[in-house]
PDB file of N, CA and C in Angstrom:
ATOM      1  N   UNK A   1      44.815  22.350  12.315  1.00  0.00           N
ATOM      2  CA  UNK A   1      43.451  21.923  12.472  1.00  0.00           C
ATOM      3  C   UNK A   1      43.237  20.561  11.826  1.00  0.00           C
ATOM      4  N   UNK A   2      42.434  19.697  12.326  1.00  0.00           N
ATOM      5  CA  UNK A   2      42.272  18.198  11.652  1.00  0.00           C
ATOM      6  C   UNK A   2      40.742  18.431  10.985  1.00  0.00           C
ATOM      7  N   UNK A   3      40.685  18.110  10.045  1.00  0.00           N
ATOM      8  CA  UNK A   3      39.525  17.929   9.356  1.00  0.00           C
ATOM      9  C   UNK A   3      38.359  17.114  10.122  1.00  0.00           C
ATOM     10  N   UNK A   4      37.178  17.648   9.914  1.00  0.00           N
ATOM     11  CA  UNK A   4      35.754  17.235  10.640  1.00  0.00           C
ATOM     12  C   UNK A   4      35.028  16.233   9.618  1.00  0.00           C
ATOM     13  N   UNK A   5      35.018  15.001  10.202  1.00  0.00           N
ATOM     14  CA  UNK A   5      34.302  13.825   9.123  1.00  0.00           C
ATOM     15  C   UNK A   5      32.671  14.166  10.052  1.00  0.00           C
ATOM     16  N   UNK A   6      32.011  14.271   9.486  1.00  0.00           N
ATOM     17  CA  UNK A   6      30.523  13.674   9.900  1.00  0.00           C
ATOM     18  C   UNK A   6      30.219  12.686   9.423  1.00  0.00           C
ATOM     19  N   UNK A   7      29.646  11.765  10.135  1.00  0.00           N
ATOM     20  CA  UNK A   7      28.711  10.279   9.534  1.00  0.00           C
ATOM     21  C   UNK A   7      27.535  10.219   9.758  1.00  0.00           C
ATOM     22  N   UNK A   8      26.117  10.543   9.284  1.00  0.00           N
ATOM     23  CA  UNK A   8      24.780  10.119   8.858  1.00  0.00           C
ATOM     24  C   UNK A   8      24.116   8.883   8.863  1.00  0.00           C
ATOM     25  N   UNK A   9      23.171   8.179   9.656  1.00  0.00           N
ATOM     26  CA  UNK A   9      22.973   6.763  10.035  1.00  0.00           C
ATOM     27  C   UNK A   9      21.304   7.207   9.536  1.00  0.00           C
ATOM     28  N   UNK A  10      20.939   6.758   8.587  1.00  0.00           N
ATOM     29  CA  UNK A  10      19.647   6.644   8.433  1.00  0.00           C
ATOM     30  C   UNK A  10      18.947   5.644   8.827  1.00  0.00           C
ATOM     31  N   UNK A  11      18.039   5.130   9.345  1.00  0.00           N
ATOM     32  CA  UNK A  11      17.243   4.040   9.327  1.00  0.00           C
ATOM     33  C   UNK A  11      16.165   4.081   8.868  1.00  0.00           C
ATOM     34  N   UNK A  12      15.761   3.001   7.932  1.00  0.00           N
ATOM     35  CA  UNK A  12      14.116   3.088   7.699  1.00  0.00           C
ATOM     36  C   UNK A  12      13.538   1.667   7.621  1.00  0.00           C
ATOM     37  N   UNK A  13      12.137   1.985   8.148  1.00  0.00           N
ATOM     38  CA  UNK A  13      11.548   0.891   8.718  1.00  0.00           C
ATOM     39  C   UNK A  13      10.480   1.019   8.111  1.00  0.00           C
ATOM     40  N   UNK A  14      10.317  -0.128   7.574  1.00  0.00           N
ATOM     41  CA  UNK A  14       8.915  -0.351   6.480  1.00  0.00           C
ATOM     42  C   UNK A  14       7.549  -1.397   7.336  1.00  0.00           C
ATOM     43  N   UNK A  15       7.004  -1.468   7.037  1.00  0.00           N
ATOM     44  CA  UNK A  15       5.828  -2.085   7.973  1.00  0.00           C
ATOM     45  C   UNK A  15       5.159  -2.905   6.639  1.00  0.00           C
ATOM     46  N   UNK A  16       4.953  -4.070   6.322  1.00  0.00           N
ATOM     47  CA  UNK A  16       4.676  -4.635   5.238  1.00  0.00           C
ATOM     48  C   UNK A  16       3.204  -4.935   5.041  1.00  0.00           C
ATOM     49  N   UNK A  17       2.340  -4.616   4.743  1.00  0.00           N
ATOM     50  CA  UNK A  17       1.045  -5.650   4.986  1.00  0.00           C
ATOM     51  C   UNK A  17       0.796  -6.832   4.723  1.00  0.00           C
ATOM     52  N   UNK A  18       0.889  -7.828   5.317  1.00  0.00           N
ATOM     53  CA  UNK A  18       0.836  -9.320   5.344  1.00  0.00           C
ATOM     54  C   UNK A  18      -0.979  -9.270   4.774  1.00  0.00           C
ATOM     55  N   UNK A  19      -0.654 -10.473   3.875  1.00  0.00           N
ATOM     56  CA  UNK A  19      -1.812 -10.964   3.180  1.00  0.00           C
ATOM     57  C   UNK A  19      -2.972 -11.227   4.212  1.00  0.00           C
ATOM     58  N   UNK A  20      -3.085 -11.507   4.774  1.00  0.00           N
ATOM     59  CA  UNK A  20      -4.167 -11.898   6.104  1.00  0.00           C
ATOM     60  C   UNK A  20      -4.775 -10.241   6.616  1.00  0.00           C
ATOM     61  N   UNK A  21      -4.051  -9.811   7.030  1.00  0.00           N
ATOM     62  CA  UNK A  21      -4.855  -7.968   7.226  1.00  0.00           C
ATOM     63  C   UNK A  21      -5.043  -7.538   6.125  1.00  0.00           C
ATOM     64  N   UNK A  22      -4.543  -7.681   4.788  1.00  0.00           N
ATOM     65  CA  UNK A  22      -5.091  -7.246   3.610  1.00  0.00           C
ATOM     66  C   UNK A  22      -6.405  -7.456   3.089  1.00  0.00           C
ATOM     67  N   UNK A  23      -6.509  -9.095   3.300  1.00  0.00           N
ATOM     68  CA  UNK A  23      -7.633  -9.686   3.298  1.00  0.00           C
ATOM     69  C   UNK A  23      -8.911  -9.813   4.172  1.00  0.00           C
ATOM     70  N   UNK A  24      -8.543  -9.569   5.013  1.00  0.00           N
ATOM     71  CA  UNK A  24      -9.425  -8.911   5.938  1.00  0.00           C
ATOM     72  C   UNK A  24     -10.331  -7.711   5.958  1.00  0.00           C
ATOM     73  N   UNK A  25      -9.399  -6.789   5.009  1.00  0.00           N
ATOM     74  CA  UNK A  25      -9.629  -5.243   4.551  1.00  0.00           C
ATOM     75  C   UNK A  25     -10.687  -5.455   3.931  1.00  0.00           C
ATOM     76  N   UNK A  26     -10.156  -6.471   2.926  1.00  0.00           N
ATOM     77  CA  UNK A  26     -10.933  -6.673   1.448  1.00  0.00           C
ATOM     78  C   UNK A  26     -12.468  -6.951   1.947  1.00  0.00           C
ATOM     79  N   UNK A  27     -12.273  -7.803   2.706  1.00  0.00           N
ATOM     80  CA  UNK A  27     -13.407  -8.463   2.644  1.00  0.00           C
ATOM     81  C   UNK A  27     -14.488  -7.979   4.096  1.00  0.00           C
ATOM     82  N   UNK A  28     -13.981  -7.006   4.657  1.00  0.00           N
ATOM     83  CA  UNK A  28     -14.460  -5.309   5.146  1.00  0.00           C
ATOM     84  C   UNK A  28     -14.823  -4.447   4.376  1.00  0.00           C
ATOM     85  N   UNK A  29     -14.221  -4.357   3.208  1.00  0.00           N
ATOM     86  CA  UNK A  29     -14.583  -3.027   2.018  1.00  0.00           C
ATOM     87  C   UNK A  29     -16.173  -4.116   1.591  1.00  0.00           C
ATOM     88  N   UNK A  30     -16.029  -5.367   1.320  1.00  0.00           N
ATOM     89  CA  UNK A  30     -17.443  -6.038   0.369  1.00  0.00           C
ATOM     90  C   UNK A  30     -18.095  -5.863   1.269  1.00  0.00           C
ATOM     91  N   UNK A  31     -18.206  -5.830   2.668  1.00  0.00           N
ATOM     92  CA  UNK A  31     -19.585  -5.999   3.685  1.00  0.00           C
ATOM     93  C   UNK A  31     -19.898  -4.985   3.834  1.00  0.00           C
ATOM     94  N   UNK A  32     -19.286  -3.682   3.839  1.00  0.00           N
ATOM     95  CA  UNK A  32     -19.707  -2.169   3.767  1.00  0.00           C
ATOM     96  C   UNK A  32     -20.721  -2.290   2.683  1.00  0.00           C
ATOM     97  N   UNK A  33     -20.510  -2.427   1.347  1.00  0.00           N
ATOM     98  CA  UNK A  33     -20.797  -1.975   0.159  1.00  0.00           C
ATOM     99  C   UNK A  33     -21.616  -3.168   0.227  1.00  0.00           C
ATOM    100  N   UNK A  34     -21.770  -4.144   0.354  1.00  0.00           N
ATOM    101  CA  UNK A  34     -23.198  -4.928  -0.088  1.00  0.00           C
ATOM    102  C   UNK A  34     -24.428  -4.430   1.057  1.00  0.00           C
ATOM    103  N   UNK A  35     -23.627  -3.844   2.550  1.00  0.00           N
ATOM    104  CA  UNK A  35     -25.010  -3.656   3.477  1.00  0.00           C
ATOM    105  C   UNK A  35     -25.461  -2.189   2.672  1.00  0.00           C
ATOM    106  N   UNK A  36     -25.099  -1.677   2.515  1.00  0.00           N
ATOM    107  CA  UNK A  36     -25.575  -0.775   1.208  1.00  0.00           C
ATOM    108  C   UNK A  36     -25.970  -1.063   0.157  1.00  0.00           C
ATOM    109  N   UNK A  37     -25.717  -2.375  -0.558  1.00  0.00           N
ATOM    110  CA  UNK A  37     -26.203  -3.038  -1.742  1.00  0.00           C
ATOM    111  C   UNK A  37     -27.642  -2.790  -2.252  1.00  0.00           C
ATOM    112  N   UNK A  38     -28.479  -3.304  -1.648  1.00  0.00           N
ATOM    113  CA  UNK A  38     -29.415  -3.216  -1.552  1.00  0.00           C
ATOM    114  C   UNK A  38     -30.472  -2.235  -2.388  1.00  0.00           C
ATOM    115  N   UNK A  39     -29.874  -0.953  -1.153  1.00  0.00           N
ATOM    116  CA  UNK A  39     -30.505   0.541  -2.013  1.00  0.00           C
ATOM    117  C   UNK A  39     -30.042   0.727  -3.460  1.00  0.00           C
ATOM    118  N   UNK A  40     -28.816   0.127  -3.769  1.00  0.00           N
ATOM    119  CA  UNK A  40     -28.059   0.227  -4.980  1.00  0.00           C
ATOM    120  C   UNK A  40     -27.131   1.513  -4.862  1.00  0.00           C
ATOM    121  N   UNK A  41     -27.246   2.543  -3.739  1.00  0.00           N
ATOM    122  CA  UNK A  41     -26.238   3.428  -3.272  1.00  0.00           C
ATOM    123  C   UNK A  41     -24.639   3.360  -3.657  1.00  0.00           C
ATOM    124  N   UNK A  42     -23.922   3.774  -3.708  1.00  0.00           N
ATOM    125  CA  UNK A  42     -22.725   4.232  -3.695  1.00  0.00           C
ATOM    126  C   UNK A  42     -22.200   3.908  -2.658  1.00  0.00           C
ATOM    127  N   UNK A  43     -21.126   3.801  -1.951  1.00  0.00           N
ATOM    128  CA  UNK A  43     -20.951   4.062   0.105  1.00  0.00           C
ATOM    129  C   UNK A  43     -19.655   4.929  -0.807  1.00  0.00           C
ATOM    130  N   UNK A  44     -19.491   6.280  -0.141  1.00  0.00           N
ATOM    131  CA  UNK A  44     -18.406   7.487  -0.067  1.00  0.00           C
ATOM    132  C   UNK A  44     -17.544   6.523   0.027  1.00  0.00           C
ATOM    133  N   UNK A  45     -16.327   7.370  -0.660  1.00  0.00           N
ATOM    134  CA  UNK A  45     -15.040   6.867  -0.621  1.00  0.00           C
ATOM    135  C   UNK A  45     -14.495   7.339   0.964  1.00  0.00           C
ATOM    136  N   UNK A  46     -14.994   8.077   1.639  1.00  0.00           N
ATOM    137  CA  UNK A  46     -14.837   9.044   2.807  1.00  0.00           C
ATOM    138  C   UNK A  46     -14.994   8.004   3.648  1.00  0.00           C
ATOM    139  N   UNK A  47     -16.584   7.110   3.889  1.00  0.00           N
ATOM    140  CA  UNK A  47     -16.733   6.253   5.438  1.00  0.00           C
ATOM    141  C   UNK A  47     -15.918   5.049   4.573  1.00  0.00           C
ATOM    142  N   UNK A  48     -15.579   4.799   3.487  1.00  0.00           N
ATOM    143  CA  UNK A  48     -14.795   3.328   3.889  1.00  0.00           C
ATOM    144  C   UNK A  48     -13.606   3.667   4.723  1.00  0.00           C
ATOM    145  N   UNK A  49     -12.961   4.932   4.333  1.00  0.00           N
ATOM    146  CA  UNK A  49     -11.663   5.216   4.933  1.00  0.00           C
ATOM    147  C   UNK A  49     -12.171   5.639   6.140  1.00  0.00           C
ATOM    148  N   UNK A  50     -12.471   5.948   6.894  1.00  0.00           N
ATOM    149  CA  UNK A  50     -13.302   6.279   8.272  1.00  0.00           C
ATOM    150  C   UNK A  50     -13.660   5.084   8.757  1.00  0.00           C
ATOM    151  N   UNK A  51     -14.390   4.007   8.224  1.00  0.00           N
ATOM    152  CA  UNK A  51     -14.857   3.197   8.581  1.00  0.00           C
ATOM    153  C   UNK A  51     -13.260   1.964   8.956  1.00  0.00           C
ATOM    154  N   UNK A  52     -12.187   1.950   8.092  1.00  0.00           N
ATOM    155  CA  UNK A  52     -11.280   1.139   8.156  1.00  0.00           C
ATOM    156  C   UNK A  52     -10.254   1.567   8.750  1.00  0.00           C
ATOM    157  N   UNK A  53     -10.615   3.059   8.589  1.00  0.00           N
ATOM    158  CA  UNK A  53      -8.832   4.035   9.463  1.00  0.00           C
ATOM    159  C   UNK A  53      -8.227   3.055   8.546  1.00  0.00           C
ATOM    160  N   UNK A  54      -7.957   3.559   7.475  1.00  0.00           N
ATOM    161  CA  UNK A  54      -7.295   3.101   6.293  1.00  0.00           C
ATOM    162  C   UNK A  54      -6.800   4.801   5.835  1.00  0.00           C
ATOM    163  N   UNK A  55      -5.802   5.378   4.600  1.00  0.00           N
ATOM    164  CA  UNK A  55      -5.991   6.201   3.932  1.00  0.00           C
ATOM    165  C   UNK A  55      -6.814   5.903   2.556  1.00  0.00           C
ATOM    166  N   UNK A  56      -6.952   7.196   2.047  1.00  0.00           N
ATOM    167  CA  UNK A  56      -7.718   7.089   0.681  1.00  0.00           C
ATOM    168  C   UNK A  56      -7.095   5.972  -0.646  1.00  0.00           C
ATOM    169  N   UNK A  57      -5.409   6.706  -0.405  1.00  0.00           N
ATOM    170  CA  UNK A  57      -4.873   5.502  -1.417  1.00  0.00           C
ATOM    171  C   UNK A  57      -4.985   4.472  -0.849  1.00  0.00           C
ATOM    172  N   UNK A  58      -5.232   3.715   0.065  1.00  0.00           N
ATOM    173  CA  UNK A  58      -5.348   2.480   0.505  1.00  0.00           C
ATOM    174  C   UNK A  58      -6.881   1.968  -0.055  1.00  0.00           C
ATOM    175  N   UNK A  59      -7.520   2.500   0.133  1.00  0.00           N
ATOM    176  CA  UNK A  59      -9.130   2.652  -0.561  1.00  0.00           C
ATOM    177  C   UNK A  59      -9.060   2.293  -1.700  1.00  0.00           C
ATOM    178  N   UNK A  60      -8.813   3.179  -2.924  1.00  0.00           N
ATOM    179  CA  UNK A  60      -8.501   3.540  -3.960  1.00  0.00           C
ATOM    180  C   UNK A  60      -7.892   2.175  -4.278  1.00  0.00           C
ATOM    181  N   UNK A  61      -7.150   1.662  -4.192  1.00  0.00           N
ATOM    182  CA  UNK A  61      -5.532   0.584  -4.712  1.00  0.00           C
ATOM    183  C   UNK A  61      -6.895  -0.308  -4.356  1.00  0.00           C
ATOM    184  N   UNK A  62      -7.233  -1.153  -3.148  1.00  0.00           N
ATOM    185  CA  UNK A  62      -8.338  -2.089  -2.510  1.00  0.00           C
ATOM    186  C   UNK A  62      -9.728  -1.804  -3.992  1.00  0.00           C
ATOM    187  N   UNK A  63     -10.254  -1.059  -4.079  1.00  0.00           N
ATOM    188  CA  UNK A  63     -11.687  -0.719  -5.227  1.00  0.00           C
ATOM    189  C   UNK A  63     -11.024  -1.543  -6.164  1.00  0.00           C
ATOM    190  N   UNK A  64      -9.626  -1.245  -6.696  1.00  0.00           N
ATOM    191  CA  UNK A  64      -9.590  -1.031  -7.972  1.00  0.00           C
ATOM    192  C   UNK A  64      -9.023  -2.564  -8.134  1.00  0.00           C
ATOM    193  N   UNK A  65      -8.517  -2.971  -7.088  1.00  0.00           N
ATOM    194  CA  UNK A  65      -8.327  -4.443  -7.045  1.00  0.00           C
ATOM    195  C   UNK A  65      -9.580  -5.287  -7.210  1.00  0.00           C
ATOM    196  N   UNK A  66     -10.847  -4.954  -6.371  1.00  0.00           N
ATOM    197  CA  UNK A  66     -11.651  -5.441  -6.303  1.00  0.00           C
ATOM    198  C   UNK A  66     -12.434  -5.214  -7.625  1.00  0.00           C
ATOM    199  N   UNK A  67     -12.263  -4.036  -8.222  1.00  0.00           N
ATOM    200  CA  UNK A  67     -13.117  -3.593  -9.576  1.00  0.00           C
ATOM    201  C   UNK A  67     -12.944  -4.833 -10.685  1.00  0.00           C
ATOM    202  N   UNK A  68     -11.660  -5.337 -10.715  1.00  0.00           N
ATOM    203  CA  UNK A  68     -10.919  -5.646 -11.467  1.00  0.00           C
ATOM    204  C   UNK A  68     -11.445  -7.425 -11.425  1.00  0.00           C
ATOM    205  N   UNK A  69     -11.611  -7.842  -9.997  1.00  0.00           N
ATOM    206  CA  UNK A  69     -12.048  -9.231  -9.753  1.00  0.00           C
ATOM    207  C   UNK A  69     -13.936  -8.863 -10.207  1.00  0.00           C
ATOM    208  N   UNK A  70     -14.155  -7.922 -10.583  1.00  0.00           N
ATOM    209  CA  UNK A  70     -15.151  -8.305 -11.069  1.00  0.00           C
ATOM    210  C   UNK A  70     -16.450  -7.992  -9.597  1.00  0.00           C
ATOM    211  N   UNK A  71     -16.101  -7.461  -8.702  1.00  0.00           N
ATOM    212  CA  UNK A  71     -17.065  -7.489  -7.370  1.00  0.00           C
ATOM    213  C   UNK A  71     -17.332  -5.897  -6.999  1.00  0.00           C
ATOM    214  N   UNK A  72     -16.539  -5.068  -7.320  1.00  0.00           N
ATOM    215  CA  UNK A  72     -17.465  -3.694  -7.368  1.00  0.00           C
ATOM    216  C   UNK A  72     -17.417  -2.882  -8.337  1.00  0.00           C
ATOM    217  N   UNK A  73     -17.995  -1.666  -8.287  1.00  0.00           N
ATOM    218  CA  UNK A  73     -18.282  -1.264  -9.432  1.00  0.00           C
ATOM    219  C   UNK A  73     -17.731   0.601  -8.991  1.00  0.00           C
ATOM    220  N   UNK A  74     -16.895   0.933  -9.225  1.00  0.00           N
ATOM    221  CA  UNK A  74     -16.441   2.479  -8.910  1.00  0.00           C
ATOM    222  C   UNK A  74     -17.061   3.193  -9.180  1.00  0.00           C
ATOM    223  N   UNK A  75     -17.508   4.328  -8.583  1.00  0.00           N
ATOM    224  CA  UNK A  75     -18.205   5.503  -9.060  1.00  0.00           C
ATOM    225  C   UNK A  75     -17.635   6.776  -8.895  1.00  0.00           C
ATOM    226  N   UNK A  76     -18.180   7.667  -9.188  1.00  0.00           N
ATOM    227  CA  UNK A  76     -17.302   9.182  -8.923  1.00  0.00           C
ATOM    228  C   UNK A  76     -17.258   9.457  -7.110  1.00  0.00           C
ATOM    229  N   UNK A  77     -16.165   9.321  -6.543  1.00  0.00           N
ATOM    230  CA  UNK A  77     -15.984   9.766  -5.094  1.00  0.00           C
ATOM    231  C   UNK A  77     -16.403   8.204  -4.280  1.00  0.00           C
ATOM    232  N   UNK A  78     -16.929   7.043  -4.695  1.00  0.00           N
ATOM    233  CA  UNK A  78     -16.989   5.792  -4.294  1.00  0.00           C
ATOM    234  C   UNK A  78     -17.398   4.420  -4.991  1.00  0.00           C
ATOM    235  N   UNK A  79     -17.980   3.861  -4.291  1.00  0.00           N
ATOM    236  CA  UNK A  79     -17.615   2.490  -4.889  1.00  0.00           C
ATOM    237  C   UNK A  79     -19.510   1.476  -4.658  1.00  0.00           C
ATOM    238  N   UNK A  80     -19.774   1.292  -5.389  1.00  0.00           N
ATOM    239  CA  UNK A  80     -20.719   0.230  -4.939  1.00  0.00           C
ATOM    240  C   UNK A  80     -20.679  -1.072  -5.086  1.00  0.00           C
ATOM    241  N   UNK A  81     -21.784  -2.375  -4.972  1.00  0.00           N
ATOM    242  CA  UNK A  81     -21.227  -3.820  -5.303  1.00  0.00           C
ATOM    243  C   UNK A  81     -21.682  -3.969  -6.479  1.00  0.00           C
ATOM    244  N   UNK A  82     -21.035  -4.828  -7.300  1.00  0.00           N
ATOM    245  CA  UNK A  82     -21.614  -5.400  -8.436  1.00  0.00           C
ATOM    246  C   UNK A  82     -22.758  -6.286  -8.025  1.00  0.00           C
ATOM    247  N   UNK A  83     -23.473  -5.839  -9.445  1.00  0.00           N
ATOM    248  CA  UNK A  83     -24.805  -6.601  -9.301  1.00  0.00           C
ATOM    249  C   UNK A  83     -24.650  -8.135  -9.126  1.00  0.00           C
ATOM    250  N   UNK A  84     -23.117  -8.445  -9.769  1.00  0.00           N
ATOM    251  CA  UNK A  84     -22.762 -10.354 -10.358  1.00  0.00           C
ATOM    252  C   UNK A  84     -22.843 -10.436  -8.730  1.00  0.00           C
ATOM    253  N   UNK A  85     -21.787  -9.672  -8.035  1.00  0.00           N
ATOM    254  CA  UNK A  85     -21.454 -10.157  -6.855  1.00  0.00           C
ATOM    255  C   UNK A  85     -22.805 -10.527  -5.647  1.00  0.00           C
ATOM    256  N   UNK A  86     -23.715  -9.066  -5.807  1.00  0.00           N
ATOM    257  CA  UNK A  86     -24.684  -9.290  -5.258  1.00  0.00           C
ATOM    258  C   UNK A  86     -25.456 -10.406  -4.926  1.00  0.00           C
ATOM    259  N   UNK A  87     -25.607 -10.914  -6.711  1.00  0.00           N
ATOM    260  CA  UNK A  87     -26.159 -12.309  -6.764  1.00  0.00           C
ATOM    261  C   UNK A  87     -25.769 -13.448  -6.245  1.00  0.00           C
ATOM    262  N   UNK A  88     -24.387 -13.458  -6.637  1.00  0.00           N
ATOM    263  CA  UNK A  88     -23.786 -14.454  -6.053  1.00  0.00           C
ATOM    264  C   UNK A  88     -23.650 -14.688  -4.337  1.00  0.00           C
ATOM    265  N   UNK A  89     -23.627 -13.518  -3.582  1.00  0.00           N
ATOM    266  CA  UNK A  89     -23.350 -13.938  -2.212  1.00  0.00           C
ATOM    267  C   UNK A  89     -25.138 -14.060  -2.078  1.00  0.00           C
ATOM    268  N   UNK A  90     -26.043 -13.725  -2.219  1.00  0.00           N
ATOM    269  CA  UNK A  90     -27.398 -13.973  -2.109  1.00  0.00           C
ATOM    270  C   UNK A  90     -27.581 -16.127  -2.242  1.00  0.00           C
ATOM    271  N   UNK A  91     -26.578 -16.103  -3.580  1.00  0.00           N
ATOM    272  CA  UNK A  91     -27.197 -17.745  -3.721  1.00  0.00           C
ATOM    273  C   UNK A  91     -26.546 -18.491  -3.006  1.00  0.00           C
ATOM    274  N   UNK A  92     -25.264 -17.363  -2.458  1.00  0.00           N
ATOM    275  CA  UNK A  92     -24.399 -18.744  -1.277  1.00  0.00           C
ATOM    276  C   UNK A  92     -25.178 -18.767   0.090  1.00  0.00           C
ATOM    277  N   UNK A  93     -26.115 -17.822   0.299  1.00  0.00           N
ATOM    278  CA  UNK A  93     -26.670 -17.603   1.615  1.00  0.00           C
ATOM    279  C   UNK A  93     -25.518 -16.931   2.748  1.00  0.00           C
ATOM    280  N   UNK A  94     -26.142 -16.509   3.335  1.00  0.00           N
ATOM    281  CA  UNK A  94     -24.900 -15.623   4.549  1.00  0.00           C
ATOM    282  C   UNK A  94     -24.177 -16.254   5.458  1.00  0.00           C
ATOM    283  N   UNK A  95     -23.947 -17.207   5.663  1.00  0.00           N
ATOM    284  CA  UNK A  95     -23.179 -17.699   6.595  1.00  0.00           C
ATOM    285  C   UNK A  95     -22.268 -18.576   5.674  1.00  0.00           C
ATOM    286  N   UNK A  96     -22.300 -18.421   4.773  1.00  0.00           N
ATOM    287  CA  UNK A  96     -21.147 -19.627   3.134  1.00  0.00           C
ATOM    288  C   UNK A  96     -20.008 -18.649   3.345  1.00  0.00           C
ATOM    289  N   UNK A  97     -19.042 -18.655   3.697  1.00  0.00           N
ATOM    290  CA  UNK A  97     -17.991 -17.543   3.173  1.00  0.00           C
ATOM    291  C   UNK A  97     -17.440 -18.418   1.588  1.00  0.00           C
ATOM    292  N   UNK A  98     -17.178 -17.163   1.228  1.00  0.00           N
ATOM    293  CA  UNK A  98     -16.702 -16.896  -0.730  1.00  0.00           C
ATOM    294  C   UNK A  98     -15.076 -17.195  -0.664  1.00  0.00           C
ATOM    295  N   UNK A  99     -14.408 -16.977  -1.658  1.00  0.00           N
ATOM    296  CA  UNK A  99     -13.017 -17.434  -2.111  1.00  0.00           C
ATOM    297  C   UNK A  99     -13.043 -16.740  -2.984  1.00  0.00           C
TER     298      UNK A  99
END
C-alpha cells in the first residue's frame, strides 16, 4: 500500500475598508445624530446600524472614534451629538462642510 498525502489550500480574502467609505460612514453617523440633535435625543445604537447596514461593532468602533474627537457623546444603547459639535456646525452654516 503507498501512503495517502492530503494537501489543504486555504484561501482567505479580506476586504479592507478604504478611508473614503470609512469616511463617508463617519460623516453618515454625525448627520443621523445631529438631525436628532436638536431634541437632544439619543438615536439607538439599533437605526444607526439599520440605517448604515453596518454591524453593531462597526457602530460601536465609529462612536467611540468619534467620542474621542470630541463630536459625540455615548449613551447607554446609543449615541447623541455633542453640544461643542452642535455649535460648531450651526456657526459654519449647512452647506460649509467640516474637516
Amino acid at each position: 500500500m503507498t501512503p495517502t498525502t492530503t494537501t489543504t489550500t486555504t484561501t482567505t480574502t479580506t476586504t479592507t475598508l478604504g478611508p473614503g467609505k470609512r469616511a463617508r460612514r463617519l460623516r453618515a453617523e454625525l448627520q443621523l445624530l445631529a438631525a436628532s440633535g436638536a431634541s437632544g435625543a439619543p438615536v439607538p445604537l439599533q437605526r444607526l446600524t439599520q440605517e448604515l447596514s453596518v454591524s453593531v461593532a462597526t457602530v460601536r468602533r465609529d462612536l467611540a472614534d468619534l467620542e474621542a474627537q470630541g463630536l459625540v457623546v455615548r449613551t447607554h444603547g446609543g449615541a447623541r451629538i455633542s453640544s461643542t459639535a452642535a455649535d460648531s456646525r450651526s456657526a459654519c452654516g449647512p452647506g460649509v462642510p467640516r474637516r
